[in-house]
C-alpha atoms as a PDB file:
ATOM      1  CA  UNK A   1      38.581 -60.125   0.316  1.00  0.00           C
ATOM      2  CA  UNK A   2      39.083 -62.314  -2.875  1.00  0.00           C
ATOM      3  CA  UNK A   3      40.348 -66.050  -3.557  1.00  0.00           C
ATOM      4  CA  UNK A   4      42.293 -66.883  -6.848  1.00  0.00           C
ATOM      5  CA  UNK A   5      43.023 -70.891  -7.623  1.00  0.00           C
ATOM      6  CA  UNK A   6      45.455 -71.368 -10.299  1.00  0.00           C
ATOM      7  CA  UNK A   7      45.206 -74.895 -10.871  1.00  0.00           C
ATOM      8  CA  UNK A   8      48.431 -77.020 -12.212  1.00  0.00           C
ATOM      9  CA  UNK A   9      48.818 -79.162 -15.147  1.00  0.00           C
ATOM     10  CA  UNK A  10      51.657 -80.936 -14.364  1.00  0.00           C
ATOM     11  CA  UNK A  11      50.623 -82.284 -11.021  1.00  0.00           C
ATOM     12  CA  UNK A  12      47.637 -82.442  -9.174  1.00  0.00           C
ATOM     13  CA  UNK A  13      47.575 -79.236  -7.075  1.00  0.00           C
ATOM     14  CA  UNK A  14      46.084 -75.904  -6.968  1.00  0.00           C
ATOM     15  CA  UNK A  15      47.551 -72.790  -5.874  1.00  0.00           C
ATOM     16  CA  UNK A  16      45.216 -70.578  -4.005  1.00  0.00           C
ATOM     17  CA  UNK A  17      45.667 -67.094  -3.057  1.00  0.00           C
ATOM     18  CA  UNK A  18      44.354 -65.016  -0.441  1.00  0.00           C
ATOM     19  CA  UNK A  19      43.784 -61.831  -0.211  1.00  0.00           C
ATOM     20  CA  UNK A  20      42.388 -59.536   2.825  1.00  0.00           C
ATOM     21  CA  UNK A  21      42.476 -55.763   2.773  1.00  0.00           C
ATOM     22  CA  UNK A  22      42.821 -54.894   6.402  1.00  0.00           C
ATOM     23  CA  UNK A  23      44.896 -51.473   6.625  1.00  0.00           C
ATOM     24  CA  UNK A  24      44.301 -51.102   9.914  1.00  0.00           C
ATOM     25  CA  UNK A  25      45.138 -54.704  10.740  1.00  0.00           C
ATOM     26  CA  UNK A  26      48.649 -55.572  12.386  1.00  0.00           C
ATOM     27  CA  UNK A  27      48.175 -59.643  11.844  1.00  0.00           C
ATOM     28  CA  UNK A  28      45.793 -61.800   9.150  1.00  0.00           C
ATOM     29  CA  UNK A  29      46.654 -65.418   9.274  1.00  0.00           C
ATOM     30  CA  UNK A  30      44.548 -68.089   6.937  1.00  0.00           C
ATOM     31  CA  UNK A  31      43.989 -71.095   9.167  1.00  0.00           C
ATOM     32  CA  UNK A  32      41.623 -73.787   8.033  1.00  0.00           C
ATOM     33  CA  UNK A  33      41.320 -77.810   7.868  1.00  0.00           C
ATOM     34  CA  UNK A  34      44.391 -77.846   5.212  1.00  0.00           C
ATOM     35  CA  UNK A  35      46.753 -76.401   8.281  1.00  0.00           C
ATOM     36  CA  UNK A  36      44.908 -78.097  11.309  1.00  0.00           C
ATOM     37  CA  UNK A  37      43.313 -74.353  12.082  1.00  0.00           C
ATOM     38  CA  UNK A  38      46.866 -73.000  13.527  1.00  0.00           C
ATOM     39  CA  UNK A  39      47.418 -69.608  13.200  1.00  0.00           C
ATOM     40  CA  UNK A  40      50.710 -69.829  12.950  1.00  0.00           C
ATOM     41  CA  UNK A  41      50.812 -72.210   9.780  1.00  0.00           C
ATOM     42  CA  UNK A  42      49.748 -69.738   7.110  1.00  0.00           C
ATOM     43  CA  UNK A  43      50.415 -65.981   8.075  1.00  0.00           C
ATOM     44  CA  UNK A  44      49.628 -63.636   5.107  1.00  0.00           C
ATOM     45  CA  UNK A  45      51.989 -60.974   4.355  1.00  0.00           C
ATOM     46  CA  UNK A  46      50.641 -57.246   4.442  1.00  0.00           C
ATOM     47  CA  UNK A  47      51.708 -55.457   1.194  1.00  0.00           C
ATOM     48  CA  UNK A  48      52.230 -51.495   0.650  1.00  0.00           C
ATOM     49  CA  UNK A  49      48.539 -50.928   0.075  1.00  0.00           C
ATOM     50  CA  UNK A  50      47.293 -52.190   3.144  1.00  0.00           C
ATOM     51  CA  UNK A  51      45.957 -55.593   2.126  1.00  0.00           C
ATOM     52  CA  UNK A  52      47.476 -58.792   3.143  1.00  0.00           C
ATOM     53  CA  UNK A  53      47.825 -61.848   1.028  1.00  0.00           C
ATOM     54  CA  UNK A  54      49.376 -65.134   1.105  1.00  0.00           C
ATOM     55  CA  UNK A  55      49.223 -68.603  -1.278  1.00  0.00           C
ATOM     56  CA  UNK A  56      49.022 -72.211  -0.260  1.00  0.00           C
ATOM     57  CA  UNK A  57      49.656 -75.225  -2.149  1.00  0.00           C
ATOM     58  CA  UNK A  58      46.761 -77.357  -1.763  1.00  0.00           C
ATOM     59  CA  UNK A  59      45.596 -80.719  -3.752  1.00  0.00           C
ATOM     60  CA  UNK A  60      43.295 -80.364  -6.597  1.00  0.00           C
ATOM     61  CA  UNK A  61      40.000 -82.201  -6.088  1.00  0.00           C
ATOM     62  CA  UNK A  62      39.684 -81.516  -2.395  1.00  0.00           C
ATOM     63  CA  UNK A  63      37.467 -79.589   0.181  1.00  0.00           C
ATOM     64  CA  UNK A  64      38.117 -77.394   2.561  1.00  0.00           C
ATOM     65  CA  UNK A  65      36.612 -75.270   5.611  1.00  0.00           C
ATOM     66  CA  UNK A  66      38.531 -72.103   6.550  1.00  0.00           C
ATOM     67  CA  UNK A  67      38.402 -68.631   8.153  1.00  0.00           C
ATOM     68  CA  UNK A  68      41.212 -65.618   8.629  1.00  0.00           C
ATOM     69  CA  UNK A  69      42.416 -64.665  11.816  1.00  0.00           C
ATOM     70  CA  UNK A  70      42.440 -61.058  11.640  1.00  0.00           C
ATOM     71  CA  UNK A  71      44.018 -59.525  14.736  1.00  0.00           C
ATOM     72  CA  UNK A  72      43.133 -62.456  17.055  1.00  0.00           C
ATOM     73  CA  UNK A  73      39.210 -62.180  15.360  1.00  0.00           C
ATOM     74  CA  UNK A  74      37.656 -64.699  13.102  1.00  0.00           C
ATOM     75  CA  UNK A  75      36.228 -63.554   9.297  1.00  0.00           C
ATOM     76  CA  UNK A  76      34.724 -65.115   7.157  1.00  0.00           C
ATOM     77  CA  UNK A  77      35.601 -65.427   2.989  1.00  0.00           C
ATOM     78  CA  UNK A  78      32.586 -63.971   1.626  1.00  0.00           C
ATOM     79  CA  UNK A  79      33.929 -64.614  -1.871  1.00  0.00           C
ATOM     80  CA  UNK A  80      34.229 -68.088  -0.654  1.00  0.00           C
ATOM     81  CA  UNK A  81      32.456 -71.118  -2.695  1.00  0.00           C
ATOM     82  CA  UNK A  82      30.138 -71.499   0.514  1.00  0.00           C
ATOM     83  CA  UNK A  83      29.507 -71.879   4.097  1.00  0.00           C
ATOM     84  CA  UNK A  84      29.346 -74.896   5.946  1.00  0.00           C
ATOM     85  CA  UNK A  85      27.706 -74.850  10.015  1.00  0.00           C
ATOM     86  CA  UNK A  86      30.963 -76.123  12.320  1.00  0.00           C
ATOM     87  CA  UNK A  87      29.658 -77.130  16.064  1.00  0.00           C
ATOM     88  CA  UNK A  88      32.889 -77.023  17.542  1.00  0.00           C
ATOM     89  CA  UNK A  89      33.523 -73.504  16.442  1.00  0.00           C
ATOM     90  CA  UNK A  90      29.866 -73.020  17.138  1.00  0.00           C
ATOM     91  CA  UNK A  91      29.704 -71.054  14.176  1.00  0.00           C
ATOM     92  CA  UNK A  92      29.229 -71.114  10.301  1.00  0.00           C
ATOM     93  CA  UNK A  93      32.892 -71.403   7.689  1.00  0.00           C
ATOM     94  CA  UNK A  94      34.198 -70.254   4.600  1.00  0.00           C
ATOM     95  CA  UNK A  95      34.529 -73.914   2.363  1.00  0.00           C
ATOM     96  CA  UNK A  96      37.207 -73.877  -0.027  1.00  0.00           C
ATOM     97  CA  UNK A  97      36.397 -76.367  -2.980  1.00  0.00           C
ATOM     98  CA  UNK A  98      38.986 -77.290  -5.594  1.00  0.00           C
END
């Protein structure tokens, strides 16, 4: 799995880009606080070699906590730039920080 930001100079945003290799996977969806954790916001798109990957638009200077929803299961981003405990999920996720 692997994030990329490519941050903006002409406004104040950050383009961040996921990518999951799941070959075997039929669905990989990014949902997180930036999308209200629907798994239906950000669906990644599966490419010839088996991974999946998607970008979102998201504003420079922020935080986020996030997971991918791969084939109904939750994964973390171990590449992610931490971890943070969430007691409604009852479980720790990956923070996005920008």
């Amino acid at each position: 799995m692997a994030i990329k930001k490519q941050f903006l100079k002409s406004k104040p945003v950050c383009k961040v880009t996921f990518t999951v290799p799941a070959e075997e996977a039929k669905s990989v969806a990014v949902v997180g606080s930036f999308n209200e954790w629907n798994e239906k916001s950000t669906p990644l798109k599966k490419l010839k070699n088996g991974s999946f990957k998607g970008t979102v638009d998201l504003e420079s200077g922020s935080s986020h906590e996030f997971r991918y929803l791969v084939d109904g299961t939750y994964v973390n981003e171990l590449e992610g730039d931490g971890l943070a405990w969430n007691d409604y999920a009852g479980a720790e996720n990956s923070v996005l920080s920008l």
